[in-house]
PDB file of N, CA and C in Angstrom:
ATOM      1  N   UNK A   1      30.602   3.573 -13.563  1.00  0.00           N
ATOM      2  CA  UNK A   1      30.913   2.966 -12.298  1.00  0.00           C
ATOM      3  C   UNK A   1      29.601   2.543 -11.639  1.00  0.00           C
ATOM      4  N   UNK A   2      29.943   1.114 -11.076  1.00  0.00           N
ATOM      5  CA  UNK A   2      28.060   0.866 -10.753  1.00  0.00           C
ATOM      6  C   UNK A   2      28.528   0.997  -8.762  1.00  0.00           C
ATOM      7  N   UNK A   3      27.639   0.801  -8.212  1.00  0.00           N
ATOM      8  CA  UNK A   3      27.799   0.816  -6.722  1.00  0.00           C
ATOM      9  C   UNK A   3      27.392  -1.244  -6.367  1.00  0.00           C
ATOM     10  N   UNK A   4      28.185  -1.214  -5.736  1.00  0.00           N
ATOM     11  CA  UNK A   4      28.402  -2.864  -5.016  1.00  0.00           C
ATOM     12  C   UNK A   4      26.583  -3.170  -4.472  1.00  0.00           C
ATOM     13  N   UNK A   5      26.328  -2.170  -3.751  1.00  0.00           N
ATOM     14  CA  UNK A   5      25.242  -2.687  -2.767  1.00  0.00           C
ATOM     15  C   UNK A   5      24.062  -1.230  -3.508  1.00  0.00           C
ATOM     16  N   UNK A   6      22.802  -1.525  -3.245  1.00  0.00           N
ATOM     17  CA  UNK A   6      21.732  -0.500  -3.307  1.00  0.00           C
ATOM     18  C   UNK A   6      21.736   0.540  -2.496  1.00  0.00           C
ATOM     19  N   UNK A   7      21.536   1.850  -2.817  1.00  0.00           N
ATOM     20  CA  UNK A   7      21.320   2.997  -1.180  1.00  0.00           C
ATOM     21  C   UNK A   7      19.865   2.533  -0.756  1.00  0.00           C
ATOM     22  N   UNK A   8      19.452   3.000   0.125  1.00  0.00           N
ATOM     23  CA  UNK A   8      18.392   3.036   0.948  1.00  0.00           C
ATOM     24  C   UNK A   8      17.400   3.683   0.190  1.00  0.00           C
ATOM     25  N   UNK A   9      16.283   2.536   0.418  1.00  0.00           N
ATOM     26  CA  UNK A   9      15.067   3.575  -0.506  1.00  0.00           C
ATOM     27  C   UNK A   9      14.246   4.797   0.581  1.00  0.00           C
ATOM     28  N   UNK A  10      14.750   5.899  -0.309  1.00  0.00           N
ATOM     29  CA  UNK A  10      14.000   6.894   0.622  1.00  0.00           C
ATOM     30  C   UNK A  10      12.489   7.097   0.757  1.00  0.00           C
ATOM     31  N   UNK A  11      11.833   6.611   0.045  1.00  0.00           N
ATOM     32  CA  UNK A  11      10.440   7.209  -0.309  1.00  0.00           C
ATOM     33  C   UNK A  11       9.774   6.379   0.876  1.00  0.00           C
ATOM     34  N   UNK A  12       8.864   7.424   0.755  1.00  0.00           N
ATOM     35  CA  UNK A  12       7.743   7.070   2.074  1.00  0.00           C
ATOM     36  C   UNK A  12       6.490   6.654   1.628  1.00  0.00           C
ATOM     37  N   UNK A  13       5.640   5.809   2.743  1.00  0.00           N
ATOM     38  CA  UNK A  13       4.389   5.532   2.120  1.00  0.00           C
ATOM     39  C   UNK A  13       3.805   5.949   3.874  1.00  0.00           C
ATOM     40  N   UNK A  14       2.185   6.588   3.652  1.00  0.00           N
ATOM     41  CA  UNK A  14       1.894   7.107   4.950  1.00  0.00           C
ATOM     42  C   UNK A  14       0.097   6.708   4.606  1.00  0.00           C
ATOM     43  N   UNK A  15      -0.284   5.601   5.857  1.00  0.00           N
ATOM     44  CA  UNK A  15      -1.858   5.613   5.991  1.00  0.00           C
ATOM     45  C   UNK A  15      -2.109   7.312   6.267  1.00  0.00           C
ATOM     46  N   UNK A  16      -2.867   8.240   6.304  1.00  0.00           N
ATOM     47  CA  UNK A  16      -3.172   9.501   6.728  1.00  0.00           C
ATOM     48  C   UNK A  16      -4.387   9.488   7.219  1.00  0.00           C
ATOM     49  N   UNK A  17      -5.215   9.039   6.274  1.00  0.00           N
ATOM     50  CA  UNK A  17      -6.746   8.699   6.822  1.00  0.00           C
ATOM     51  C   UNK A  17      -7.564   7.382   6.672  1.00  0.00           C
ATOM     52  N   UNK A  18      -7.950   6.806   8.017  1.00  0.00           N
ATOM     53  CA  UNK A  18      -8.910   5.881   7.815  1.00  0.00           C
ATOM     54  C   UNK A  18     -10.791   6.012   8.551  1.00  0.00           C
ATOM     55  N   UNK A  19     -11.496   5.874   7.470  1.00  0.00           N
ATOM     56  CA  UNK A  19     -13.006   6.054   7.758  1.00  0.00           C
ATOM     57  C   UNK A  19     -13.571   4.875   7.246  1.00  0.00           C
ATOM     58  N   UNK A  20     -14.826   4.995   7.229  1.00  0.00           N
ATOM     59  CA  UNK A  20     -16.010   3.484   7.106  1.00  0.00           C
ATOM     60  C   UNK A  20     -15.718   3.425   5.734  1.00  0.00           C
ATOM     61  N   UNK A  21     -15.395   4.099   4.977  1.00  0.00           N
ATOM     62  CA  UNK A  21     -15.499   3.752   3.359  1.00  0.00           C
ATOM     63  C   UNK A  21     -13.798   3.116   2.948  1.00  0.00           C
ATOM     64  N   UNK A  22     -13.065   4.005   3.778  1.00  0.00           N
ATOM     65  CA  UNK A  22     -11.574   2.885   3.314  1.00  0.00           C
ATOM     66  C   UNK A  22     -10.428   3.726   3.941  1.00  0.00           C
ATOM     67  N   UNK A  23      -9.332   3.402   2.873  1.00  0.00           N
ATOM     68  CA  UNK A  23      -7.739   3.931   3.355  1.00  0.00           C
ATOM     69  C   UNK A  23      -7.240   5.000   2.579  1.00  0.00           C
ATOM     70  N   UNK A  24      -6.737   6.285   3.400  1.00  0.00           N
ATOM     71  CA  UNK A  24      -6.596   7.356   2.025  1.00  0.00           C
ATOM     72  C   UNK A  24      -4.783   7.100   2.484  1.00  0.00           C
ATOM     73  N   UNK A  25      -3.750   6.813   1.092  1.00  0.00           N
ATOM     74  CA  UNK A  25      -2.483   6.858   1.325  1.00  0.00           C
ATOM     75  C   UNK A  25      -2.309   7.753   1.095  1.00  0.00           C
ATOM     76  N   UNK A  26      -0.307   7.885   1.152  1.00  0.00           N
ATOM     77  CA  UNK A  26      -0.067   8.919   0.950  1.00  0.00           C
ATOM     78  C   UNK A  26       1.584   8.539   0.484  1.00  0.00           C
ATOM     79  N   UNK A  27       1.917   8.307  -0.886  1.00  0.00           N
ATOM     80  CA  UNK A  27       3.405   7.892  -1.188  1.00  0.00           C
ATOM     81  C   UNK A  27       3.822   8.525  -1.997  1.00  0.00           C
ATOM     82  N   UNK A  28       4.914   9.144  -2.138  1.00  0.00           N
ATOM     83  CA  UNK A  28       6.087  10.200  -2.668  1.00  0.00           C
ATOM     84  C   UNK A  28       4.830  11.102  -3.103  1.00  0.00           C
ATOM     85  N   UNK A  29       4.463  11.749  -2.242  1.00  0.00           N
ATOM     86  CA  UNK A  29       3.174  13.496  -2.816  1.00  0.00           C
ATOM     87  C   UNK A  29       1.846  12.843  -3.485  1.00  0.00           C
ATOM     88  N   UNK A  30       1.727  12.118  -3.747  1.00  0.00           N
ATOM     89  CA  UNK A  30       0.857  11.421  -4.307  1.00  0.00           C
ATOM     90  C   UNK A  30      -0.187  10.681  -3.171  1.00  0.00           C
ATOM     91  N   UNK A  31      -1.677  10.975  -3.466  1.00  0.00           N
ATOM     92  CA  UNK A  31      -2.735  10.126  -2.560  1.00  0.00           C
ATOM     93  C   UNK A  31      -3.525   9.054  -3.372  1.00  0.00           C
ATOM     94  N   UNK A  32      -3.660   7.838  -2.902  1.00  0.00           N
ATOM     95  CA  UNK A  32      -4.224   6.836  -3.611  1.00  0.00           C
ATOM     96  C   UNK A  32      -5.476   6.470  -2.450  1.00  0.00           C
ATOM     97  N   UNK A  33      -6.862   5.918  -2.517  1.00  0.00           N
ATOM     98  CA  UNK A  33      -8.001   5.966  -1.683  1.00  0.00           C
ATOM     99  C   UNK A  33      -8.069   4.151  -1.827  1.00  0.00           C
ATOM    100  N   UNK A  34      -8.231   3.019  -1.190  1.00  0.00           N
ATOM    101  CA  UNK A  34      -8.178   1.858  -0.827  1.00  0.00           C
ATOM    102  C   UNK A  34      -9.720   1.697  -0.620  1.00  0.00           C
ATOM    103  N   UNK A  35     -10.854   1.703  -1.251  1.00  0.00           N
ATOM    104  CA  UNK A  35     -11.950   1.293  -0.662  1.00  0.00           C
ATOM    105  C   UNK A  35     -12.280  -0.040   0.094  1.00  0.00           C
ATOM    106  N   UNK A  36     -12.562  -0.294   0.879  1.00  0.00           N
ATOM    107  CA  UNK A  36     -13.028  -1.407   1.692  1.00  0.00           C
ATOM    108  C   UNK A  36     -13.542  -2.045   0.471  1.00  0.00           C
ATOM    109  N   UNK A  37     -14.780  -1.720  -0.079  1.00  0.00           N
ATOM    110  CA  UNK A  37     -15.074  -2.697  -1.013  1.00  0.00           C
ATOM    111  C   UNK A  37     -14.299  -3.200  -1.650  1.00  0.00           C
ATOM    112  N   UNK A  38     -12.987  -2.581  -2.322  1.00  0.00           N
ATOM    113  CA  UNK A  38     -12.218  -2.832  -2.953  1.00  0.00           C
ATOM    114  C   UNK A  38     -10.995  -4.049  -2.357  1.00  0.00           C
ATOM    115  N   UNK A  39     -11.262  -3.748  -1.324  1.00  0.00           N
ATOM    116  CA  UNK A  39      -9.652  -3.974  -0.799  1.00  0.00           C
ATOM    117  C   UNK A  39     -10.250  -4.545   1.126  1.00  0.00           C
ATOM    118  N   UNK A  40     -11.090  -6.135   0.758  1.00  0.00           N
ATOM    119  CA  UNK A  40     -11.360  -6.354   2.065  1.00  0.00           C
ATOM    120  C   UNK A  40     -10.960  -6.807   3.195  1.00  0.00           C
ATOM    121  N   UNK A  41      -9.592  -7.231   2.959  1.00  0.00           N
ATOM    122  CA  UNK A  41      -9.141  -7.618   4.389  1.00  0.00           C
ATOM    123  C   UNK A  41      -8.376  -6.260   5.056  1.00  0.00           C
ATOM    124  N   UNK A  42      -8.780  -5.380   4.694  1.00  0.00           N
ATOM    125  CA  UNK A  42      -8.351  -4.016   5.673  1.00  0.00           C
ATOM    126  C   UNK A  42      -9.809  -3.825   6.628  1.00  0.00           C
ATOM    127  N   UNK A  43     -10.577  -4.293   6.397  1.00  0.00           N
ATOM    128  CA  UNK A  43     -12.411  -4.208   6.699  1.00  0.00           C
ATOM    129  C   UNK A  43     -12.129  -4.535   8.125  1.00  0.00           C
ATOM    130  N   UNK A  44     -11.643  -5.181   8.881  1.00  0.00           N
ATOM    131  CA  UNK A  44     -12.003  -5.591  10.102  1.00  0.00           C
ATOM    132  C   UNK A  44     -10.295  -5.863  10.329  1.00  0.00           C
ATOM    133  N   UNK A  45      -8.843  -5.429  10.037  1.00  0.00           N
ATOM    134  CA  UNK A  45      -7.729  -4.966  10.650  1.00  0.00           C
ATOM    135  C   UNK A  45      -8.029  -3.854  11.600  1.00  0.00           C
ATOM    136  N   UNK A  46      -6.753  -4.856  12.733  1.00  0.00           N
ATOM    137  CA  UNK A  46      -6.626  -3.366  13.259  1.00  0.00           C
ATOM    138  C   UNK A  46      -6.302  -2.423  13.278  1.00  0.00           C
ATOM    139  N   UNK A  47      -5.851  -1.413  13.616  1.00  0.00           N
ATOM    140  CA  UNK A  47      -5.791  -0.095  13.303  1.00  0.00           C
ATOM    141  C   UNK A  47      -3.728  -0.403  13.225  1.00  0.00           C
ATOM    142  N   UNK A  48      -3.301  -0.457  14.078  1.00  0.00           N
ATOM    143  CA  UNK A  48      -1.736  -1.078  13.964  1.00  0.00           C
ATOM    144  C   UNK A  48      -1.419  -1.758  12.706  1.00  0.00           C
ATOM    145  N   UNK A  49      -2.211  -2.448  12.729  1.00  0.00           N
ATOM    146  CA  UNK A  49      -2.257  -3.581  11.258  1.00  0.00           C
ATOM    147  C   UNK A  49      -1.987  -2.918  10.278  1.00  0.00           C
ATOM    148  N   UNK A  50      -2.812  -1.539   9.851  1.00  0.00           N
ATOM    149  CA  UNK A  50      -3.234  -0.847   8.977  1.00  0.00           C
ATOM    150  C   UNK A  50      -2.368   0.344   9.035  1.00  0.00           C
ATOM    151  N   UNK A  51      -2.060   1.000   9.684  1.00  0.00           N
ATOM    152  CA  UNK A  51      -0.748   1.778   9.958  1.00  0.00           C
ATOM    153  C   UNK A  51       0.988   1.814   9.725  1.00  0.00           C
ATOM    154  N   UNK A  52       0.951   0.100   9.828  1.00  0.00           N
ATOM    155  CA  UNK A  52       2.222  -0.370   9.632  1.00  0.00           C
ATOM    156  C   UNK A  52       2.509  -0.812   8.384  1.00  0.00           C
ATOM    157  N   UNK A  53       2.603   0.006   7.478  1.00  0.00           N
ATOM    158  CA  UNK A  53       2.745   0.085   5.834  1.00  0.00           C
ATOM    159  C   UNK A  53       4.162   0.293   5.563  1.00  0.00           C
ATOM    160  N   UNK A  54       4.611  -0.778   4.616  1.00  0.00           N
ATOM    161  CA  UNK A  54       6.006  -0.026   3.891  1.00  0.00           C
ATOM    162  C   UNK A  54       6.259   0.068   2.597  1.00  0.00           C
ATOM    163  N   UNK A  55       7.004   1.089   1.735  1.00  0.00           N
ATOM    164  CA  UNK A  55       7.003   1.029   0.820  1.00  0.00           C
ATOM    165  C   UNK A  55       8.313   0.161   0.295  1.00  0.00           C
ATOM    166  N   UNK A  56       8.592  -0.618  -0.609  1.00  0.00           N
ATOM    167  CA  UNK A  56       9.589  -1.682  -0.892  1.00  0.00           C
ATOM    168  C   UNK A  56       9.805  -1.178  -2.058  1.00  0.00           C
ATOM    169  N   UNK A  57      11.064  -1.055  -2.502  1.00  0.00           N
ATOM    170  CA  UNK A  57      11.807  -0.764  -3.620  1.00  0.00           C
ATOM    171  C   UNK A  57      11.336  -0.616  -4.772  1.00  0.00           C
ATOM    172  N   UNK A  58      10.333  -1.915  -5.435  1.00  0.00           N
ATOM    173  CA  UNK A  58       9.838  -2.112  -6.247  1.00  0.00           C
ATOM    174  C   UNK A  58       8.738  -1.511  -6.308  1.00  0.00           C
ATOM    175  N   UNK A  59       8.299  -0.721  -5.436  1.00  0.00           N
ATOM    176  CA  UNK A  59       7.112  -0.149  -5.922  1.00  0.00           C
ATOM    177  C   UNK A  59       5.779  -0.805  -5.335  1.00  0.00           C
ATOM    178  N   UNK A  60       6.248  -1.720  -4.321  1.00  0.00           N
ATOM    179  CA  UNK A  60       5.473  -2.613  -3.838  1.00  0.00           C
ATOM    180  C   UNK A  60       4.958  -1.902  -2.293  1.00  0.00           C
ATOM    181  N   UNK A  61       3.808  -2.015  -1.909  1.00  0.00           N
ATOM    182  CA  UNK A  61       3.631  -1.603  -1.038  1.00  0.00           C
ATOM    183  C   UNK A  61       3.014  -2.559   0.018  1.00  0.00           C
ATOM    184  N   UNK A  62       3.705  -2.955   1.264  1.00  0.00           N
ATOM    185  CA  UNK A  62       3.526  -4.278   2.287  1.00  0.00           C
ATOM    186  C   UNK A  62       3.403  -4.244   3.400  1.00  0.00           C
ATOM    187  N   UNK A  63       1.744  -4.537   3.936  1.00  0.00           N
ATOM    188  CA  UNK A  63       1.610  -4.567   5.379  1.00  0.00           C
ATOM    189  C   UNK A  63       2.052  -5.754   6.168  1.00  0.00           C
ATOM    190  N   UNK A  64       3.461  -6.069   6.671  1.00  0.00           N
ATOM    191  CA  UNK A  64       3.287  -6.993   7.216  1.00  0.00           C
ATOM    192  C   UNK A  64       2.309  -7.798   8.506  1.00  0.00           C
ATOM    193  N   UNK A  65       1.681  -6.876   8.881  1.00  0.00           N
ATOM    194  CA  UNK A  65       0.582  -7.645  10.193  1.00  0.00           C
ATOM    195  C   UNK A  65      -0.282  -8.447   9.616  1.00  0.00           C
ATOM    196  N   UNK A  66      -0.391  -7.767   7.874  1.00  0.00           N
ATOM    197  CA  UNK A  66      -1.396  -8.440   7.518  1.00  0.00           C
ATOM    198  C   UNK A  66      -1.122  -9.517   6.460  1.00  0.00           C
ATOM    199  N   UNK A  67      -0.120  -9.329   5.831  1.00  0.00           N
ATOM    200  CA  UNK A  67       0.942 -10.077   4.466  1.00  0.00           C
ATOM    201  C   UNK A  67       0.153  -9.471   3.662  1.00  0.00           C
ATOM    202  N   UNK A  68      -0.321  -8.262   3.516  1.00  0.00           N
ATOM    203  CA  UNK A  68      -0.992  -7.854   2.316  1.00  0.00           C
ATOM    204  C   UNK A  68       0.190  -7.097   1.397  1.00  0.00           C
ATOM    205  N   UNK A  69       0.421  -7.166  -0.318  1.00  0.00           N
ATOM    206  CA  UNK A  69       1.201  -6.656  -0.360  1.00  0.00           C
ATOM    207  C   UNK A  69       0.151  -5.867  -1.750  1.00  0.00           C
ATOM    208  N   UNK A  70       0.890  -4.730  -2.105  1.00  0.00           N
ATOM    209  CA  UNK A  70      -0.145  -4.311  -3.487  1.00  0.00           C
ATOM    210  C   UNK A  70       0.584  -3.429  -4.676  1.00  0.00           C
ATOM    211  N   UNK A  71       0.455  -3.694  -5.437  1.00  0.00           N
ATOM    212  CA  UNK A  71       1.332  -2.761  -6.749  1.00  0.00           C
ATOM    213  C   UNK A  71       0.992  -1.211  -6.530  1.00  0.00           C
ATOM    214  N   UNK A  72       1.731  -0.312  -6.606  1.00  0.00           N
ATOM    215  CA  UNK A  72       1.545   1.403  -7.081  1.00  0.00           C
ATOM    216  C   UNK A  72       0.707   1.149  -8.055  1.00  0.00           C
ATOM    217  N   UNK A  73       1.532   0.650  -9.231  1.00  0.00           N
ATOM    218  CA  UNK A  73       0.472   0.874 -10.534  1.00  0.00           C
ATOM    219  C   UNK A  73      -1.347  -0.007 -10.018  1.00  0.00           C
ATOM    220  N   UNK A  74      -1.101  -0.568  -9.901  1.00  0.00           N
ATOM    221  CA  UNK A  74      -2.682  -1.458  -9.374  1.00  0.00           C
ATOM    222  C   UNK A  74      -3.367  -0.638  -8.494  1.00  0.00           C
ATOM    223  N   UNK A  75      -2.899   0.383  -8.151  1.00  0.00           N
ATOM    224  CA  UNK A  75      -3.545   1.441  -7.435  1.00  0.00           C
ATOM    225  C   UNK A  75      -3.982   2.395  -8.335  1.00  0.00           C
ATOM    226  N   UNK A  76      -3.044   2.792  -9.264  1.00  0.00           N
ATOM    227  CA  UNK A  76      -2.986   3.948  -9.767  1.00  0.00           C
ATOM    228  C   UNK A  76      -4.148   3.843 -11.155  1.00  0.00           C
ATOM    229  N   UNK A  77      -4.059   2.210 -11.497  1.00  0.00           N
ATOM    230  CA  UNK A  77      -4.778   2.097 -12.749  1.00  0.00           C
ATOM    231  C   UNK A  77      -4.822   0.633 -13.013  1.00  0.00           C
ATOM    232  N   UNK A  78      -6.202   0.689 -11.814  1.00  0.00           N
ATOM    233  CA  UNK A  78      -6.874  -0.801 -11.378  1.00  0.00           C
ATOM    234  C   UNK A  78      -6.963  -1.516 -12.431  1.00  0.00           C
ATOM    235  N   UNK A  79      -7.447  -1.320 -13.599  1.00  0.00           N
ATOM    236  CA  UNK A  79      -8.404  -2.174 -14.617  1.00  0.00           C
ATOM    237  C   UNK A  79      -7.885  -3.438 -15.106  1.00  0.00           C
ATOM    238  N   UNK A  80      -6.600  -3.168 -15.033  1.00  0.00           N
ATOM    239  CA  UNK A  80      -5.210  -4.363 -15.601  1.00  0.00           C
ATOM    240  C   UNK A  80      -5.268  -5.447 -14.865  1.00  0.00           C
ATOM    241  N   UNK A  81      -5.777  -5.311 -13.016  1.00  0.00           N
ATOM    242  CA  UNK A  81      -4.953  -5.871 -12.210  1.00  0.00           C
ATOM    243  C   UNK A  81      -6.114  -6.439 -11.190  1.00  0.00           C
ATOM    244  N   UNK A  82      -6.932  -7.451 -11.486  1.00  0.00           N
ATOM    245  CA  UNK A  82      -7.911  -8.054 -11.104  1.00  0.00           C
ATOM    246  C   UNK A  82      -7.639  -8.520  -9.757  1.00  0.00           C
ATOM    247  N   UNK A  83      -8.193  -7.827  -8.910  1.00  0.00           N
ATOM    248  CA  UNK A  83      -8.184  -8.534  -7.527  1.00  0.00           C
ATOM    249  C   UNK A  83      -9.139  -9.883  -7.196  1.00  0.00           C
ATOM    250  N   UNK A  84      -8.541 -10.482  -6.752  1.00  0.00           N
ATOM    251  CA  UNK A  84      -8.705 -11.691  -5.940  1.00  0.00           C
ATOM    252  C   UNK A  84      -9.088 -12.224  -4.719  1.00  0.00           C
ATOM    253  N   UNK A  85      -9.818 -12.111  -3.973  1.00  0.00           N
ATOM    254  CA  UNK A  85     -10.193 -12.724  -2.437  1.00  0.00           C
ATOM    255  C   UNK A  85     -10.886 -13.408  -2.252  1.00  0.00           C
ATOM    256  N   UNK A  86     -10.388 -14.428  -1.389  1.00  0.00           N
ATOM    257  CA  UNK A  86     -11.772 -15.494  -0.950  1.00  0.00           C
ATOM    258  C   UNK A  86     -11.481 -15.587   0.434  1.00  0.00           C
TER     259      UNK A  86
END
């Protein structure tokens, strides 16, 4: 028997700490660290900006203040997943 519609994704994603070097998360028990170097348009967001994180079904994780969006796995095991900024 399948269900018509999706349940609600429960899992959480939580900024916990932000300092001069970057973003420490925090999604289903698990902490992933965002370095500024790594990851520069969090460098000069504001703090709201940066707070207002969601986690999306897919595993996707999306600040809308900022349209930043970023893979779990690309967190978890960068090397695959070449970031891009200009």
């Amino acid at each position: 028997m399948k269900a018509s519609t999706r349940g609600a994704h429960t899992s959480q994603a939580e900024v916990v700490s932000i300092d001069r070097e970057g973003i420490w998360l925090l999604v289903d028990g698990k902490e992933y660290f965002l370095r500024h170097e790594d990851f520069p348009w969090f460098r000069q967001a504001t703090l709201d900006s940066i707070l207002t994180v969601e986690l999306l079904p897919d595993d996707q994780l999306y600040w809308p203040d900022l349209d930043v969006d970023l893979s779990l796995d690309s967190l978890a095991c960068p090397e695959p997943f070449p970031r891009i900024y200009k």
